[in-house]
Structure formats: C-alpha cells, structure tokens
N, C-alpha and C. Protein backbone atom coordinates (compact mmCIF):
# COMPACT_ATOMS: atom_id res chain seq x y z
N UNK A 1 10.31 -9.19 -9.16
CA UNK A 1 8.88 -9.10 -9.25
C UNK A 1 8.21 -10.41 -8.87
N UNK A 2 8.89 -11.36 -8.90
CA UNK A 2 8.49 -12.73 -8.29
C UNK A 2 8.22 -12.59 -6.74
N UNK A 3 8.69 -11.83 -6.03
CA UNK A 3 8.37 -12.05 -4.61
C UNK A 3 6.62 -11.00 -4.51
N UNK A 4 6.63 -10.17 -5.80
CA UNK A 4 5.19 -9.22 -5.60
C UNK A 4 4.46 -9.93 -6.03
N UNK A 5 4.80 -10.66 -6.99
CA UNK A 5 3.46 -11.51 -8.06
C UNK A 5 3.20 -12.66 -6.59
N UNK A 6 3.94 -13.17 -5.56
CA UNK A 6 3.87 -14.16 -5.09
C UNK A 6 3.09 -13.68 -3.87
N UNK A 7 3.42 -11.92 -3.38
CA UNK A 7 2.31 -11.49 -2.52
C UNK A 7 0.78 -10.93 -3.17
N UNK A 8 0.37 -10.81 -4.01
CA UNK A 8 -0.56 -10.44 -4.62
C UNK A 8 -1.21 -11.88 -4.28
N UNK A 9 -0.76 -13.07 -4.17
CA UNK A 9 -1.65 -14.00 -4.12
C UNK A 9 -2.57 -14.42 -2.73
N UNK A 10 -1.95 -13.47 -1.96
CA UNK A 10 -2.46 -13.38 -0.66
C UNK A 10 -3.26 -11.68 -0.18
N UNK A 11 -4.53 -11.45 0.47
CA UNK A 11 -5.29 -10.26 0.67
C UNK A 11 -4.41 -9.95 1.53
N UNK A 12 -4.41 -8.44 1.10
CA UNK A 12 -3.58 -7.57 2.11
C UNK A 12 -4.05 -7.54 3.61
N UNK A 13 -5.02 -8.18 4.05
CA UNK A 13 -5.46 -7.99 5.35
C UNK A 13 -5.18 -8.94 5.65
N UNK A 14 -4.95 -10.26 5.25
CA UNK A 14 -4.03 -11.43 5.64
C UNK A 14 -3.35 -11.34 6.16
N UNK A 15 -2.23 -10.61 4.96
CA UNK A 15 -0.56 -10.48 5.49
C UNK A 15 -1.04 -9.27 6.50
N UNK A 16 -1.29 -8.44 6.73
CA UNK A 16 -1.48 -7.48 7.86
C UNK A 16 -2.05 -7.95 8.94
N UNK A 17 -2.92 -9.14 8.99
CA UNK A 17 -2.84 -9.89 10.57
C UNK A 17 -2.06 -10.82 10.54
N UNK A 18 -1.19 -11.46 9.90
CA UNK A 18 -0.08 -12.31 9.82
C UNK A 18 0.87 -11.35 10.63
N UNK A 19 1.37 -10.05 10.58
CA UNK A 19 2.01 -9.13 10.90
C UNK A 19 2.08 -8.71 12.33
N UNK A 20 0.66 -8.62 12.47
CA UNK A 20 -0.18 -8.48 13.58
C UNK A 20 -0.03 -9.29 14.67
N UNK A 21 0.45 -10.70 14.12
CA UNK A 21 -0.11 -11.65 15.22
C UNK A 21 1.48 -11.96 15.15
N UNK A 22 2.50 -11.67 14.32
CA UNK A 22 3.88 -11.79 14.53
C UNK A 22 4.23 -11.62 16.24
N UNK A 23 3.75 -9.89 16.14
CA UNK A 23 3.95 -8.51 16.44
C UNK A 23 3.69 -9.00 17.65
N UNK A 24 2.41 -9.85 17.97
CA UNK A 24 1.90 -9.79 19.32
C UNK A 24 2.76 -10.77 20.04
N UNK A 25 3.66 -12.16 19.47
CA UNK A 25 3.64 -12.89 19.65
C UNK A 25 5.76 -12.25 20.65
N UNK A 26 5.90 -11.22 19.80
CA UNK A 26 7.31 -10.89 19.51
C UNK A 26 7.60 -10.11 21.02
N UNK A 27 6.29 -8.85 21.05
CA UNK A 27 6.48 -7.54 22.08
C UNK A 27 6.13 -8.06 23.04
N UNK A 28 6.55 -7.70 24.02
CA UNK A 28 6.16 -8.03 25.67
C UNK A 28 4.69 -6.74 25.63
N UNK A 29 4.06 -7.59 26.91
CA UNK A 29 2.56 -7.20 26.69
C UNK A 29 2.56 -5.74 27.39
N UNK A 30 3.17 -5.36 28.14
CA UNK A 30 3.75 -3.90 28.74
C UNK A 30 4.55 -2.84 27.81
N UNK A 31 4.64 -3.13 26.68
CA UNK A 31 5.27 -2.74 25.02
C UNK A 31 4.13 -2.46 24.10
N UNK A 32 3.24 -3.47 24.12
CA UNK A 32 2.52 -3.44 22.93
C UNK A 32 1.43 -1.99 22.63
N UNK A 33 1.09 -1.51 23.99
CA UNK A 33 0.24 -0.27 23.34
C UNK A 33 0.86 0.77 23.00
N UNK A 34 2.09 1.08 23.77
CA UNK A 34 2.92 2.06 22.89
C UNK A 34 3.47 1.64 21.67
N UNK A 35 3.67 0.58 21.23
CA UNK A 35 4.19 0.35 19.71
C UNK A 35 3.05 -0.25 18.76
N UNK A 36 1.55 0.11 19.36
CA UNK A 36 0.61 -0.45 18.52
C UNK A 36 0.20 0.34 16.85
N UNK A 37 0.82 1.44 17.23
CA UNK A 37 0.65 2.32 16.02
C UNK A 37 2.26 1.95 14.83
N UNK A 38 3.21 2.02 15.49
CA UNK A 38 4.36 1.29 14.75
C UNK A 38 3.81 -0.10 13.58
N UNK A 39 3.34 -0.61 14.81
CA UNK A 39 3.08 -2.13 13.94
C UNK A 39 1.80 -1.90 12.90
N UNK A 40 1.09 -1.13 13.19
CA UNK A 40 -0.09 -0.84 12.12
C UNK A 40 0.49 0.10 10.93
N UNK A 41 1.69 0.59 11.51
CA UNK A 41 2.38 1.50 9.96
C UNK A 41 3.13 0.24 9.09
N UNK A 42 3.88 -0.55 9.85
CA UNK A 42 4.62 -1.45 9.44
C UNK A 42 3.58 -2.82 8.37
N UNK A 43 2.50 -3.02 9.02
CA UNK A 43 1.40 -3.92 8.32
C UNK A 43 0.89 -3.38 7.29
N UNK A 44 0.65 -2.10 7.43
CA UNK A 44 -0.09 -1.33 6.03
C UNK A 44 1.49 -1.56 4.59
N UNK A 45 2.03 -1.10 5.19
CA UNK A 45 3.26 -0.58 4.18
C UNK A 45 3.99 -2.09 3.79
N UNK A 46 3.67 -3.12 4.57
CA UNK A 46 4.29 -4.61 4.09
C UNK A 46 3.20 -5.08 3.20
N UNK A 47 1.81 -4.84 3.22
CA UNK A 47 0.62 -5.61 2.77
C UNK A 47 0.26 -4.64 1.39
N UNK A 48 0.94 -3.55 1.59
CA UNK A 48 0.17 -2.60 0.03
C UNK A 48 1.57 -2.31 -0.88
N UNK A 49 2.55 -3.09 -0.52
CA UNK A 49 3.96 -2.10 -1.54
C UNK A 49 3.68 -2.57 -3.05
N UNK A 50 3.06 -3.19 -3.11
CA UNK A 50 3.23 -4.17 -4.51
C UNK A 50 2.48 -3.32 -5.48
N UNK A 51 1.74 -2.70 -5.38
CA UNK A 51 0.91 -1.31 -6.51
C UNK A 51 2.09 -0.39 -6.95
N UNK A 52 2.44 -0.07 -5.86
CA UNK A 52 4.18 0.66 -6.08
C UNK A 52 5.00 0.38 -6.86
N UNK A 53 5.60 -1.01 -6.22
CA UNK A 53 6.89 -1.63 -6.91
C UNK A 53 6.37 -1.86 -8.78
N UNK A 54 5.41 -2.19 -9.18
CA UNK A 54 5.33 -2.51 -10.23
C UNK A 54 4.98 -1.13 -10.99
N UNK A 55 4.21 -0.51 -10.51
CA UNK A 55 4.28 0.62 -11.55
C UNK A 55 5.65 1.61 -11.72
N UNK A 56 6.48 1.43 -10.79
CA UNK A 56 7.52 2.11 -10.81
C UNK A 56 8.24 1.13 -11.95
N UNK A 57 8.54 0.06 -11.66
CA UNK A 57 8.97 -1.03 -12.33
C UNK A 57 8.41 -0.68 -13.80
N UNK A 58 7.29 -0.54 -14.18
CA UNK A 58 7.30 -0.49 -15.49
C UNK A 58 7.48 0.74 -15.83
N UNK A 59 7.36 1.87 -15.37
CA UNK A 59 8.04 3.21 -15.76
C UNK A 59 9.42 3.31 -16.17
N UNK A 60 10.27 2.53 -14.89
CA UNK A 60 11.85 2.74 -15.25
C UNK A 60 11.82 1.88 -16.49
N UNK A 61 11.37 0.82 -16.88
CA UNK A 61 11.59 0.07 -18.28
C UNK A 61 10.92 0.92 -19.58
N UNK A 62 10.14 1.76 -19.18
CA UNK A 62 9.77 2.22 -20.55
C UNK A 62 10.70 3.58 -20.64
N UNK A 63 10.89 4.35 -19.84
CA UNK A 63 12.14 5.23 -19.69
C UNK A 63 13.86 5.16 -19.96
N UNK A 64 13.88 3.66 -19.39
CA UNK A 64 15.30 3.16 -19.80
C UNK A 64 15.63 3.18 -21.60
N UNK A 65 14.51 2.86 -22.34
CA UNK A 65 14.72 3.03 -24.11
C UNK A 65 14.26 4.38 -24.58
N UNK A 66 14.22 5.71 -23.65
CA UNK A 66 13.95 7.07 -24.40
C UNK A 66 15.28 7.25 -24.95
N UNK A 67 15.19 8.16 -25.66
CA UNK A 67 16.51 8.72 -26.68
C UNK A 67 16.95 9.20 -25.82
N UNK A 68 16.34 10.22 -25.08
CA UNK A 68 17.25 11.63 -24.04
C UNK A 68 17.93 10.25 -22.83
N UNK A 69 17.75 9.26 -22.66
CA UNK A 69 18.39 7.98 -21.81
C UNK A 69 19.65 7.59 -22.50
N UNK A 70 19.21 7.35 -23.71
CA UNK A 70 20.52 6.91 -25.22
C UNK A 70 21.69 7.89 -24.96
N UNK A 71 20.76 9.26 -25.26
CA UNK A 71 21.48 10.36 -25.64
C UNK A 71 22.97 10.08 -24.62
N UNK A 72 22.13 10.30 -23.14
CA UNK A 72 23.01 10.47 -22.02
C UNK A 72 24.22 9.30 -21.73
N UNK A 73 23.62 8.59 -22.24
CA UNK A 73 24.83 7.27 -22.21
C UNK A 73 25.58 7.60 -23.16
N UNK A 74 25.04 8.17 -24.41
CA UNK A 74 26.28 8.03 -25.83
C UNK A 74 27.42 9.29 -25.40
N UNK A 75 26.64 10.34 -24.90
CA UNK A 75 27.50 11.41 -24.46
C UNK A 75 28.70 11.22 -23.41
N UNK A 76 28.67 9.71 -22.60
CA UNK A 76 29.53 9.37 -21.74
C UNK A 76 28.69 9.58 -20.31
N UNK A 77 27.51 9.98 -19.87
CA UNK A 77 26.81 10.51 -18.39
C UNK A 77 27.23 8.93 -17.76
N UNK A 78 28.08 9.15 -16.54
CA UNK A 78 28.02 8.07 -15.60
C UNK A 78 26.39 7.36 -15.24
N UNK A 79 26.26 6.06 -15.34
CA UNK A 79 25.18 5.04 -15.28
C UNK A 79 24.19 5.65 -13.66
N UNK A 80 24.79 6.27 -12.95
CA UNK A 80 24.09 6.33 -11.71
C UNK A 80 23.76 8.02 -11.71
N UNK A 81 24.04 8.64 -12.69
CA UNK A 81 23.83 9.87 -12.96
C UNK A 81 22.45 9.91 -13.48
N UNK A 82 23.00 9.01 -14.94
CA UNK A 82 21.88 8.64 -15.50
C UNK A 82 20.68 7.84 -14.88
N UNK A 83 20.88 7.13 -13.80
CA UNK A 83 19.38 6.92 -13.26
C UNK A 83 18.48 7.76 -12.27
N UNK A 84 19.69 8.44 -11.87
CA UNK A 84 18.79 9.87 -10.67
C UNK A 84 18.35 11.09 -11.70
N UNK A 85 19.35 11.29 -12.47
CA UNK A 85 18.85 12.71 -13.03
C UNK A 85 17.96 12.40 -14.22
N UNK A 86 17.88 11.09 -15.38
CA UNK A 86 17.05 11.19 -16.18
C UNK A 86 15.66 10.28 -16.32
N UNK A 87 16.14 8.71 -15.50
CA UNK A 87 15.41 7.60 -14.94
C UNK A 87 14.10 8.20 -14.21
N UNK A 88 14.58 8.46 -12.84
CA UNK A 88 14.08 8.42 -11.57
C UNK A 88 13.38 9.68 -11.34
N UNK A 89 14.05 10.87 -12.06
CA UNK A 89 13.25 12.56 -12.21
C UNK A 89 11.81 11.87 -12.65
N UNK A 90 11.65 11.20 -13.82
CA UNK A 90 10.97 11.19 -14.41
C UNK A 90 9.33 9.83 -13.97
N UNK A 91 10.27 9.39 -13.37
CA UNK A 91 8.90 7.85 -12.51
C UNK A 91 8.56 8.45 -11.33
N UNK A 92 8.79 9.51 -10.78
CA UNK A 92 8.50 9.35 -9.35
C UNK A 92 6.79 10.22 -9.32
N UNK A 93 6.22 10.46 -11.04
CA UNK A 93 5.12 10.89 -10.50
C UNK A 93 4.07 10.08 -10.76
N UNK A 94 3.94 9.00 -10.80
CA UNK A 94 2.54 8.56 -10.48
C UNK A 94 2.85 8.09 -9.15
N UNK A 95 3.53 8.10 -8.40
CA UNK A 95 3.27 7.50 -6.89
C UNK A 95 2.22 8.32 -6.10
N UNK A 96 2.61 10.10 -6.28
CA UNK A 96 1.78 10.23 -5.18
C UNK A 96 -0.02 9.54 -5.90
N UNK A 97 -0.22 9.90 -7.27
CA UNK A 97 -1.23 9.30 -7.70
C UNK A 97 -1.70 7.96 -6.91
N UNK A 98 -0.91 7.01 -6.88
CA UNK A 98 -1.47 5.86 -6.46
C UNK A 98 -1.72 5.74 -4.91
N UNK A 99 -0.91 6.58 -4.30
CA UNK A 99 -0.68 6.62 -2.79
C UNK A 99 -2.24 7.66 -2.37
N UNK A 100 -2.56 8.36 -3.20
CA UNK A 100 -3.80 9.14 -2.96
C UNK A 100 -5.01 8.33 -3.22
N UNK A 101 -5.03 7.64 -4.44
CA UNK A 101 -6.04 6.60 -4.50
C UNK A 101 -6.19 5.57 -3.65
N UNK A 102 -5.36 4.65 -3.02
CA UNK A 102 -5.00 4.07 -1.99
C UNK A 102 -5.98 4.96 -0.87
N UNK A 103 -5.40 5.82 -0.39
CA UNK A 103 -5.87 6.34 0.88
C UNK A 103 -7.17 6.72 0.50
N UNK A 104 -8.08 7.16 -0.23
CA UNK A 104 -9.35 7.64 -0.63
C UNK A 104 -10.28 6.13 -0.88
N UNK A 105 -9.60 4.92 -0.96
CA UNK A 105 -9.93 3.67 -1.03
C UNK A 105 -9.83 3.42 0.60
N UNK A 106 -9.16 3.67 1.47
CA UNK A 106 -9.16 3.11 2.80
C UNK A 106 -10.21 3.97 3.54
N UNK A 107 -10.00 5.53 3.28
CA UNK A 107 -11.10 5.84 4.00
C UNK A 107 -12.28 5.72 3.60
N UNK A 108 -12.31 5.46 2.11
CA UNK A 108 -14.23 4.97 2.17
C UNK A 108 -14.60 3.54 2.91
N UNK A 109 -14.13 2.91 2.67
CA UNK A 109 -13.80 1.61 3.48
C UNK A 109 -14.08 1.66 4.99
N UNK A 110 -12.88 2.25 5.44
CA UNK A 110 -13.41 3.11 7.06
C UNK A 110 -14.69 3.51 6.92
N UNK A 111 -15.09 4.68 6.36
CA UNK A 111 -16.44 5.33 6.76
C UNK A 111 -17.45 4.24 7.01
N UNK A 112 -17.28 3.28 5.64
CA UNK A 112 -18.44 2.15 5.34
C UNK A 112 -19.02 1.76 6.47
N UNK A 113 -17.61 0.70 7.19
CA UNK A 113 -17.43 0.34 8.46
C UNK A 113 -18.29 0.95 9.37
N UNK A 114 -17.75 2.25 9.52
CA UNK A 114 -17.73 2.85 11.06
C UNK A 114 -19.75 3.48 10.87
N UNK A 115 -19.99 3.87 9.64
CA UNK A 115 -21.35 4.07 9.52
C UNK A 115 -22.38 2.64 9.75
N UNK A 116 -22.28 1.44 9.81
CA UNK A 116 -22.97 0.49 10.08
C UNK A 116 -22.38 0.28 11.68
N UNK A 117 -21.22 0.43 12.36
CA UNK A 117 -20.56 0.10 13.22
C UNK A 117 -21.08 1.40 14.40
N UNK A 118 -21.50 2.61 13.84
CA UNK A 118 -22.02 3.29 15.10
C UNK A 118 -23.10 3.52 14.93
N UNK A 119 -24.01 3.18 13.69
CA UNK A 119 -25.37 3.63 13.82
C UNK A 119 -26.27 2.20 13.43
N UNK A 120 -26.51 1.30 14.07
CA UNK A 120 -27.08 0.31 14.29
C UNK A 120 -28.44 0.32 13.24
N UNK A 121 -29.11 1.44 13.54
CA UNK A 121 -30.81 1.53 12.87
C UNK A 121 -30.29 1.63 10.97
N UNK A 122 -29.32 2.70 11.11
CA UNK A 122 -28.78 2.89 9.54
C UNK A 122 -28.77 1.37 8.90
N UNK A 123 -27.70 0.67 9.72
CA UNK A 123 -27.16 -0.63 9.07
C UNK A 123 -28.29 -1.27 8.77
N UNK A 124 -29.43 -1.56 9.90
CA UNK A 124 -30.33 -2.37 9.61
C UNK A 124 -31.06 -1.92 8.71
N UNK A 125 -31.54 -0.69 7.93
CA UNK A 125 -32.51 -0.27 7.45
C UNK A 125 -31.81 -0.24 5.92
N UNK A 126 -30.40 -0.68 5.71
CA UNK A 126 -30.13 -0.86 4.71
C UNK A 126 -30.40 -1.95 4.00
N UNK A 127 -30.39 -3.02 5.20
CA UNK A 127 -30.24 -4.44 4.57
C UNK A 127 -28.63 -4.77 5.12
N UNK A 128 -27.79 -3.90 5.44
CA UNK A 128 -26.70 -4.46 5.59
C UNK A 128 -26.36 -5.71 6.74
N UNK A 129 -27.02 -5.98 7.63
CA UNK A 129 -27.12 -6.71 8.70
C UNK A 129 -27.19 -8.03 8.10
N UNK A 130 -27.87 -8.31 7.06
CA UNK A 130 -27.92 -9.53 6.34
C UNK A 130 -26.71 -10.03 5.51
N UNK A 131 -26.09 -8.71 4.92
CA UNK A 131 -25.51 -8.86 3.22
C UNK A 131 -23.88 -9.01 4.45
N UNK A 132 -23.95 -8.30 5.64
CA UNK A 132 -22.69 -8.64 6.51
C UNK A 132 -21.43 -7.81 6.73
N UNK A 133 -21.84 -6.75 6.11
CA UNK A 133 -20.82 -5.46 6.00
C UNK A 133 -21.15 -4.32 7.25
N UNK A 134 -22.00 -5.02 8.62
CA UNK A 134 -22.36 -4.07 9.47
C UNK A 134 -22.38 -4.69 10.88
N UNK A 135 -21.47 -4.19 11.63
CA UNK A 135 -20.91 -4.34 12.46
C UNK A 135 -20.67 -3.68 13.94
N UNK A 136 -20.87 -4.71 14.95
CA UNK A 136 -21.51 -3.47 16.24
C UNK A 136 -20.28 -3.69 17.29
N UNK A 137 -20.13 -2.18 17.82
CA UNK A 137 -18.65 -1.91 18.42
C UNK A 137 -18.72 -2.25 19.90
N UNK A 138 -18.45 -3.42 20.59
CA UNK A 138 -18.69 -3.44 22.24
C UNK A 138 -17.45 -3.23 22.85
C-alpha cells in the first residue's frame, strides 16, 4: 500500500500525461495513431488503480477474521481454496460500485468540458470564461 499511498500524492492527470509523454517519446511517429487508444487505456488504468487496490485491501482484511474464514481453516480447507471460494467470492462486489462511480465522474467531467468547449455563447454567459473551466476547440 506504500506504492498507492505514494501515488495518491500525485493527480491522476499528471501521471496520465507522464504516461502520455512516455508513450510519445517510446512509439515511432507512424505507430502512434493506431496505438493512441492503447495508451489512453493504459494511462487511465495506471492513474485510477489506487480506489481499487485499497478498498479491496480493506475488504480482504475484514473478511480474513469472519468465523465462516476460521471455520474453513479449522476444518482443514487448503489456504488458496480458502481465498477464492470464501475471501474473494465475497470482495469482489463493491468494484463494479466504484468502477461505475468513476465512470459517471468522468463523463460529467467530459460533458462539462465539451459544453463550454462547443458552445462558446453558453460558456460565456455562464461566467465560465473567467472562473477557466471553458475552453475553445481549434
């Protein structure tokens, strides 16, 4: 958890143009538009794992001291039995939770964007042109 606590200290859009500018520096320039969608899966999924890793992380620790966990060990259940069938059954549901919130967080984000970014009069008539959240696409 030291390497998540140590990315949390950096914005995910950081490390995702850190990624970015790896990426550009790595692919030959006759490469890069066919693998431009690769590297934008690869930046998202390096810059957001850390919501993941820890809530899973604290699930398997509060799961590891249930009785029906005890039970299965006292009964003799092999250790890797016991983490797929009684561990891991049991953590794998708040992911899609967080993975849905996540994405309902990116696309409002997007919309935000793309509503100051294609309608110019909108942005200005908000005030957004000032406050800096509105942005024109050339």
């Amino acid at each position: 958890m030291r390497v998540a606590d140590f990315q949390l200290t950096f914005p995910s859009i950081l490390v995702a143009m850190l990624i970015f500018a790896i990426a550009k520096g790595v692919i030959a320039p006759k490469d890069r538009d066919p693998m431009a969608i690769w590297v934008l899966i690869i930046a998202i999924g390096r810059s957001d794992w850390v919501p993941f890793a820890r809530v899973v992380r604290g699930a398997i620790m509060v799961k590891k001291s249930r009785a029906y966990v005890q039970a299965a060990r006292l009964i003799g259940r092999r250790p890797r039995a016991t983490l797929v069938f009684h561990i891991l059954a049991n953590v794998v549901n708040p992911i899609p939770v967080i993975a849905t919130i996540g994405f309902a967080l990116a696309v409002n984000s997007l919309g935000d964007w793309l509503r100051g970014a294609l309608n110019p009069r909108l942005c200005a008539a908000s005030g957004g042109g000032r406050s800096g959240w509105c942005f024109k696409i050339r």
